[in-house]
Protein backbone atom coordinates (compact mmCIF):
# COMPACT_ATOMS: atom_id res chain seq x y z
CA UNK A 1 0.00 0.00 0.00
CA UNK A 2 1.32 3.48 -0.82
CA UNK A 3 2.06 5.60 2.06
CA UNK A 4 3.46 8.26 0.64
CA UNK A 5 2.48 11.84 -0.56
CA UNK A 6 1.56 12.89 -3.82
CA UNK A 7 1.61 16.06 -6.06
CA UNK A 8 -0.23 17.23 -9.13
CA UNK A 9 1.73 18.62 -11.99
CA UNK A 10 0.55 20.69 -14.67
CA UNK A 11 0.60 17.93 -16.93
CA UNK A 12 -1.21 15.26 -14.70
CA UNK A 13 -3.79 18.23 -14.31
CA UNK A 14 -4.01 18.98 -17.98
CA UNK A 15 -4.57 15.34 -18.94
CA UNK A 16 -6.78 14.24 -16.42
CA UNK A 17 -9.16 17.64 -17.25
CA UNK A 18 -8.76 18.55 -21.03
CA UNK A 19 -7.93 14.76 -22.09
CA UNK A 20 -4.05 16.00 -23.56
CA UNK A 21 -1.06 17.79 -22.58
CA UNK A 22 -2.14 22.11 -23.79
CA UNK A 23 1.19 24.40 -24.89
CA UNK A 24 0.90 27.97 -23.84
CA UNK A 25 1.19 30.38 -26.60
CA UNK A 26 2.52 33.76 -24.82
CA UNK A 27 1.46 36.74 -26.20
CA UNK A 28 2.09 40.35 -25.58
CA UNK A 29 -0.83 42.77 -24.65
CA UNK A 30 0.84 46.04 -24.90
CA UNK A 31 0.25 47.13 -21.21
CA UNK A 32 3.32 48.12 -18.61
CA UNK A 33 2.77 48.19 -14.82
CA UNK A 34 2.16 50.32 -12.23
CA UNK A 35 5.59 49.94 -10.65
CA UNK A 36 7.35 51.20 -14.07
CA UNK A 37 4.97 53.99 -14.87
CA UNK A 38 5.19 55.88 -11.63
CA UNK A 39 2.10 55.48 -10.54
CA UNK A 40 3.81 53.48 -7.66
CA UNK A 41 7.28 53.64 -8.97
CA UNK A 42 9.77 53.45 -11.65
CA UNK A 43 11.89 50.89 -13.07
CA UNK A 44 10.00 47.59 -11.61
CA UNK A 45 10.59 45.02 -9.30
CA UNK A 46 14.16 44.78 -8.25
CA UNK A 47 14.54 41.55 -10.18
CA UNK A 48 11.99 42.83 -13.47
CA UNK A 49 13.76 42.69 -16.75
CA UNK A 50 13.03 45.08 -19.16
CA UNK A 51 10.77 42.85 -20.76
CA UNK A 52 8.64 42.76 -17.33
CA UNK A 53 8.62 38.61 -17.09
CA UNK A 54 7.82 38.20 -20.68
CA UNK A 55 11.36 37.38 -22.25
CA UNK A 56 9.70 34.65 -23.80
CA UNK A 57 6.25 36.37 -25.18
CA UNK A 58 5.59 36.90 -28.96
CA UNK A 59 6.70 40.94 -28.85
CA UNK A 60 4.20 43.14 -29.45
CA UNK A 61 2.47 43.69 -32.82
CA UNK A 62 -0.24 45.37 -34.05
CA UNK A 63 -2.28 42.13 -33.66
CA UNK A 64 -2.54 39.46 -31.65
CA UNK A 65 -3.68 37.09 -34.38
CA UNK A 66 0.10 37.59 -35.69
CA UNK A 67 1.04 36.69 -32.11
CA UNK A 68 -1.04 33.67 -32.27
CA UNK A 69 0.50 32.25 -35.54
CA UNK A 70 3.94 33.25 -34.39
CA UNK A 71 3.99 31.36 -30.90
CA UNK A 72 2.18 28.26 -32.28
CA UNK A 73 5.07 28.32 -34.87
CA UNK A 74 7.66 27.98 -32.04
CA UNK A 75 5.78 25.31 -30.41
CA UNK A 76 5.10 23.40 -33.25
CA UNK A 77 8.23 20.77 -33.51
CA UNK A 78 7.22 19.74 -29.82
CA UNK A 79 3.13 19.33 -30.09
CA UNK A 80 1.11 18.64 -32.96
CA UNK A 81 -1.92 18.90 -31.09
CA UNK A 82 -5.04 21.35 -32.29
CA UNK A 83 -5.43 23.55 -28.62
CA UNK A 84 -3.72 25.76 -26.54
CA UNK A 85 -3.67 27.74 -23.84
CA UNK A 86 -3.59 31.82 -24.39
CA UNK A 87 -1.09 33.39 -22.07
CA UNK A 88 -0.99 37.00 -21.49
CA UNK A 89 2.38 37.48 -20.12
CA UNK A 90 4.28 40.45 -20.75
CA UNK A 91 3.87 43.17 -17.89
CA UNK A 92 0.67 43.58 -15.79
CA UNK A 93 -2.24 42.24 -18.00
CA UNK A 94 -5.47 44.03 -16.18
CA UNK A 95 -3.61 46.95 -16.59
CA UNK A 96 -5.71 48.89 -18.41
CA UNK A 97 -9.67 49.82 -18.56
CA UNK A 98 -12.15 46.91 -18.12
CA UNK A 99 -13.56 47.83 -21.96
CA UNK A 100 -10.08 47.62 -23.65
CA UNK A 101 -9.45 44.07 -21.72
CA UNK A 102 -12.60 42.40 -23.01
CA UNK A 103 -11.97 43.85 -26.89
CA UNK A 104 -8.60 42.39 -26.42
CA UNK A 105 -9.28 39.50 -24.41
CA UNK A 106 -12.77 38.01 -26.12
CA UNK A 107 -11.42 37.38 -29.82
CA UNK A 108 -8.86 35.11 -28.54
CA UNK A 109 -11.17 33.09 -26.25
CA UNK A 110 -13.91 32.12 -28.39
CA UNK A 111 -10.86 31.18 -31.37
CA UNK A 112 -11.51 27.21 -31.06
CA UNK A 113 -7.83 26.52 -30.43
CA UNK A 114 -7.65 28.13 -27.31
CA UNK A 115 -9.05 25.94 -24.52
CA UNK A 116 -8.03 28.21 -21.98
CA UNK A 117 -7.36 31.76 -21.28
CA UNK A 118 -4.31 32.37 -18.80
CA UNK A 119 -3.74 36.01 -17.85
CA UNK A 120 -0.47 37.11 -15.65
CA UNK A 121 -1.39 40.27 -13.80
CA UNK A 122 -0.84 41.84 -10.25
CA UNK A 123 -3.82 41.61 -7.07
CA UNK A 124 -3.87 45.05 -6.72
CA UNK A 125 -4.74 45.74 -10.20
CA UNK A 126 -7.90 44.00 -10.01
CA UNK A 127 -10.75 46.40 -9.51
CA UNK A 128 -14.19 44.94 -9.82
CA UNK A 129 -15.03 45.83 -12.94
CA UNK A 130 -12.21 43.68 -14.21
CA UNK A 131 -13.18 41.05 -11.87
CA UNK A 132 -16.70 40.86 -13.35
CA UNK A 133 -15.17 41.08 -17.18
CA UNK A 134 -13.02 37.75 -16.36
CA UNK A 135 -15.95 36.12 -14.34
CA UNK A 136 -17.95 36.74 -17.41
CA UNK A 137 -15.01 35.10 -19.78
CA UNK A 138 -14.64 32.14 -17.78
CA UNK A 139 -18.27 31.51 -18.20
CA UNK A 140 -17.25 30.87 -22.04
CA UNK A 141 -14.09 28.59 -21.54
CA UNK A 142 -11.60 28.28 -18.54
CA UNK A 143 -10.03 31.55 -17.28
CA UNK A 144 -6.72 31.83 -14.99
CA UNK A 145 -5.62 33.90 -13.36
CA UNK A 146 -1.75 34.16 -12.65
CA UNK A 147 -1.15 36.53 -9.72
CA UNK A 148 2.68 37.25 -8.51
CA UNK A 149 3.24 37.38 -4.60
CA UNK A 150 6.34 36.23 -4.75
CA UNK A 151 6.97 36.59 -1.51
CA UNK A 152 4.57 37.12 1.69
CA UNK A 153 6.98 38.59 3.92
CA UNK A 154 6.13 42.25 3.87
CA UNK A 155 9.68 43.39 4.54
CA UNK A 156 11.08 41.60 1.94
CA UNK A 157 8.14 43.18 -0.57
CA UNK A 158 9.14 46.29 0.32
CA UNK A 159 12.80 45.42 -0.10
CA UNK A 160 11.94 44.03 -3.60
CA UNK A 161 9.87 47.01 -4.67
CA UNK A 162 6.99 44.68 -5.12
CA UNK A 163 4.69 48.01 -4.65
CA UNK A 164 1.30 46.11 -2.41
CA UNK A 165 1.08 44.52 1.25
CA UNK A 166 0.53 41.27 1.23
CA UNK A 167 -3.05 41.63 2.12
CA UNK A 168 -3.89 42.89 -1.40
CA UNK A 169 -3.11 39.20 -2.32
CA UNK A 170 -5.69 37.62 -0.42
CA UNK A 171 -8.03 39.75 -1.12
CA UNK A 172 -7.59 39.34 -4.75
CA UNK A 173 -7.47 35.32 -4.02
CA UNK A 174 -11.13 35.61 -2.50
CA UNK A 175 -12.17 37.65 -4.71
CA UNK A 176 -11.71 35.57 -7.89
CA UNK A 177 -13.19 32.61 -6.13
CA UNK A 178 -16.22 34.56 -5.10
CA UNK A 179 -16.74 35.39 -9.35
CA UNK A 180 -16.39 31.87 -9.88
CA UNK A 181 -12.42 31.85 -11.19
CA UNK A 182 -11.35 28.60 -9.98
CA UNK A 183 -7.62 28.53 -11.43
CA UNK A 184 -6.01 31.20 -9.54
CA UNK A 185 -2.22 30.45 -9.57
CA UNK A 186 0.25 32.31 -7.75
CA UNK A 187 4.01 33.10 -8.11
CA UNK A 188 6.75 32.30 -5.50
CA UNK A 189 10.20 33.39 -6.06
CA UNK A 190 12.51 30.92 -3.83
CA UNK A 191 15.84 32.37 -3.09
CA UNK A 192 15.02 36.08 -2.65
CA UNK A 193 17.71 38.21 -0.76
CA UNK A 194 18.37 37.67 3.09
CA UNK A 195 15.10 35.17 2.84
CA UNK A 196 15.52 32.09 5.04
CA UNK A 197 14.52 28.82 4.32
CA UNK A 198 11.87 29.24 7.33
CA UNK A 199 11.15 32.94 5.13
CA UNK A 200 10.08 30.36 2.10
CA UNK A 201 8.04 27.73 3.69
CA UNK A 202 5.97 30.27 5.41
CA UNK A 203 5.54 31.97 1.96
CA UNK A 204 4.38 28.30 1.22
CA UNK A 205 2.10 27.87 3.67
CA UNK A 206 0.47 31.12 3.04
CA UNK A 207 -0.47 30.90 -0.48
CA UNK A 208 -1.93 27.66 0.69
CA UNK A 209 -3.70 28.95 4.03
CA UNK A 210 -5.28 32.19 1.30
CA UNK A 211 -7.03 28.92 -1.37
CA UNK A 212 -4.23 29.48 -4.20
CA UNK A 213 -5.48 26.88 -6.35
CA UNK A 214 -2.40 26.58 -8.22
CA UNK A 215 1.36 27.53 -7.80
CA UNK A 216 4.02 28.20 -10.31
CA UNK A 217 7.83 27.83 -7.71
CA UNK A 218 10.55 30.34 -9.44
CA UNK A 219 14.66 30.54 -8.61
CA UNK A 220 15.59 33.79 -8.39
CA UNK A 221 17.58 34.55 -11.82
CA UNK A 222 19.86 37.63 -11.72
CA UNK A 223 20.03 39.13 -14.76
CA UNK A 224 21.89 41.91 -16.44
CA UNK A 225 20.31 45.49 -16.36
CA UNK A 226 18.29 44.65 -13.21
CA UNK A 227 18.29 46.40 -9.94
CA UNK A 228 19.54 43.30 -8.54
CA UNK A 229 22.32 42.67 -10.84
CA UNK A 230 23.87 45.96 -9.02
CA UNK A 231 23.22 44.24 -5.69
CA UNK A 232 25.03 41.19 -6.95
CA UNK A 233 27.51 42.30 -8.49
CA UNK A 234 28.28 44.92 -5.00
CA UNK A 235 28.26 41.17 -2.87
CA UNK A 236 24.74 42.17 -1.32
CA UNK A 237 23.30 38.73 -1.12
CA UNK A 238 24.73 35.33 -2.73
CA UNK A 239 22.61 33.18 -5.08
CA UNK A 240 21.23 29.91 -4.04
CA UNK A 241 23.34 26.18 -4.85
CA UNK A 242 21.51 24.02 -7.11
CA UNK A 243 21.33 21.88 -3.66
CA UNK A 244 20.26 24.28 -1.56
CA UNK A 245 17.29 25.39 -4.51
CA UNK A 246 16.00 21.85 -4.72
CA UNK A 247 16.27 21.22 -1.05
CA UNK A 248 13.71 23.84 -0.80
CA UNK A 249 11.41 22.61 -3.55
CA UNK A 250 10.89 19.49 -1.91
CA UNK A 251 10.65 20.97 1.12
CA UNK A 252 7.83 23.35 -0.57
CA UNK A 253 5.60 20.49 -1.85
CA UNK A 254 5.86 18.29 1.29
CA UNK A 255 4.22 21.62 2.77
CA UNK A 256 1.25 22.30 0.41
CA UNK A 257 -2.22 20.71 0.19
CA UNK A 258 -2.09 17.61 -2.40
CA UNK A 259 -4.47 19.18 -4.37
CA UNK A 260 -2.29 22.68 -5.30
CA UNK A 261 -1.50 22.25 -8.57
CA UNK A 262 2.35 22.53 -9.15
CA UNK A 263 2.51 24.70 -12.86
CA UNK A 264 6.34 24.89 -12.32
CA UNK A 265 9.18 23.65 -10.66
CA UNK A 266 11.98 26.16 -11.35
CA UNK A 267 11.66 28.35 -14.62
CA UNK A 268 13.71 29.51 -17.82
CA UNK A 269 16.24 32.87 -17.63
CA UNK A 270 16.95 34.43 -20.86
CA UNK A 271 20.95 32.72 -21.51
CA UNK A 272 21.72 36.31 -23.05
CA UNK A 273 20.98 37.93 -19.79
CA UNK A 274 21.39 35.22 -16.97
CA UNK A 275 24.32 36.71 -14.54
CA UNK A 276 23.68 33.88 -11.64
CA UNK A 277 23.09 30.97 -10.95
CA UNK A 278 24.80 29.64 -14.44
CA UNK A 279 23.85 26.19 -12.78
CA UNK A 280 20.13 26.25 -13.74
CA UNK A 281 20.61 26.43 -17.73
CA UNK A 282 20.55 23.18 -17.57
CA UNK A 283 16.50 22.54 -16.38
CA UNK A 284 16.65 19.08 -17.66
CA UNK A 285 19.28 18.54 -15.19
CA UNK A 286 17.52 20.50 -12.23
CA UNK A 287 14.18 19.09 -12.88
CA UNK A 288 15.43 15.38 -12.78
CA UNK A 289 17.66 15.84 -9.47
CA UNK A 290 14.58 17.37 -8.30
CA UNK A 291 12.10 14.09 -9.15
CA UNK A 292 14.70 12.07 -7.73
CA UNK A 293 14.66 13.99 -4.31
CA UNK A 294 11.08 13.65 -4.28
CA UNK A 295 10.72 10.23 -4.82
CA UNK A 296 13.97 9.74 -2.01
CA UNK A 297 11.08 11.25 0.23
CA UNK A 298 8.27 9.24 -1.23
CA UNK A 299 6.70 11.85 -3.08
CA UNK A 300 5.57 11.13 -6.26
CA UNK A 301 3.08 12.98 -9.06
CA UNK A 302 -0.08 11.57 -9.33
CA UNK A 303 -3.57 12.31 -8.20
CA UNK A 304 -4.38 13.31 -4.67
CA UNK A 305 -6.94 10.45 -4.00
CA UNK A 306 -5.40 7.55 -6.31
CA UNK A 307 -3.64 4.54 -4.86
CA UNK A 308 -1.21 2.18 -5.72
């Protein structure tokens, strides 16, 4: 009998709800943020490339049926399958007036590719007239929503120039489950400056304790032309060990509810601009030593309630 824990991955979750494995095609909206505007600062989050977390988007065109065509283009030597997921990236993606979302966000739902429609954004840029827009959305396909906490230590927000207290996040959590969105996911950076390992699991905890139905798990990449490349570079904080980063992984999962969905397990840094840690261009690498610590611990993906 299996004794052991066990987690759901994005692809278990995809499979077992939408019958295949979905590719994200990442598209650009054409919105910035309100920490690079000045409406609560300039410049971004300390760790914000220029391309505000979309290094990987389709850049902005005039239209985001050229976006659409593009992404599938880069995806299509690895899936030959017929849907996709929509991802607004780039930026803050509710940033901008309720009417302007829905002319930019209703074309691409009701395309019959897309099965769902994945929007990164902040919590505190989620007024109620946005809320009702994306409840309405979701009544047409799948909506989620991607929200970045990163971090629920308030000190360390600040430190980051994350620009809302942690509060805002809940709020935002309930919120979206009281329209009906059930797919909120939420971003945790592990490996944040003068963050503990007790700093991180409490982060964990938290995102669990607020109803995160998803999480996407993040190492800190310092790149080049960040405010955190100058903190680097001046010996402010070291970078985590490819031990210590999957040490805390596990450590992460064995925290959270069985049935969080786990949309990512470390991420990709653009090569061009990675400063540190050199050690995770290699995800293949990372992501197996990481599967093997979990199984060392006897956790293994799979459905919450299935048995062995």
């Amino acid at each position: 009998m299996w004794n052991g824990r066990r987690y759901v991955s994005l692809d278990y979750y995809l499979k077992e709800n939408f019958g295949e494995k979905l590719y994200k095609l990442s598209l650009d909206g054409g919105m910035t943020c309100p920490n690079r505007d000045g409406t609560l600062s300039y410049g971004g989050c300390i760790f914000c490339s220029g391309e505000g977390s979309g290094d990987f988007a389709a850049k902005q065109t005039p239209s985001i049926e050229c976006q659409l065509e593009f992404a599938k283009s880069l995806v299509s030597e690895k899936y030959s399958g017929g849907r996709y997921i929509a991802y607004f990236q780039s930026y803050t993606n509710t940033y901008a007036p309720a009417e302007k979302l829905r002319k930019l966000f209703t074309p691409v739902i009701l395309q019959n590719e897309i099965a769902v429609l994945d929007i990164a954004t902040r919590p505190d840029c989620l007024e109620d007239d946005k809320i009702y827009l994306l409840s309405e959305l979701n009544r047409i396909k799948p909506v989620w929503v991607e929200l970045g906490l990163q971090t629920s230590n308030d000190k360390t927000a600040v430190f980051i120039n994350r620009g809302y207290k942690t509060e805002v996040y809940a709020n935002a959590v309930k919120k979206l489950h009281d329209a009906g969105i059930k797919n909120v996911i939420t971003h945790m950076i592990i490996g944040l400056p003068h963050e503990t390992q007790k700093d991180m699991i409490s982060t964990a905890r938290y995102i669990a304790k607020c109803g995160s139905d998803g999480i996407k798990l993040q190492l800190l990449h310092i790149l080049e032309g960040t405010k955190l490349a100058e903190m680097y570079y001046n010996g402010d904080f070291s970078a985590l060990s490819e031990d210590e980063y999957i040490f805390i992984v596990c450590d992460i999962i064995s925290v959270l509810p069985e049935n969080i969905v786990i949309h990512r397990l470390t991420g990709d840094g653009d090569k061009e601009k990675l400063i540190a840690p050199k050690w995770s261009c290699d995800k293949r690498h990372v992501l197996n030593k990481i599967s093997h610590e979990l199984k060392i611990r006897g956790i293994i993906q799979g459905a919450a309630d299935a048995t062995l």
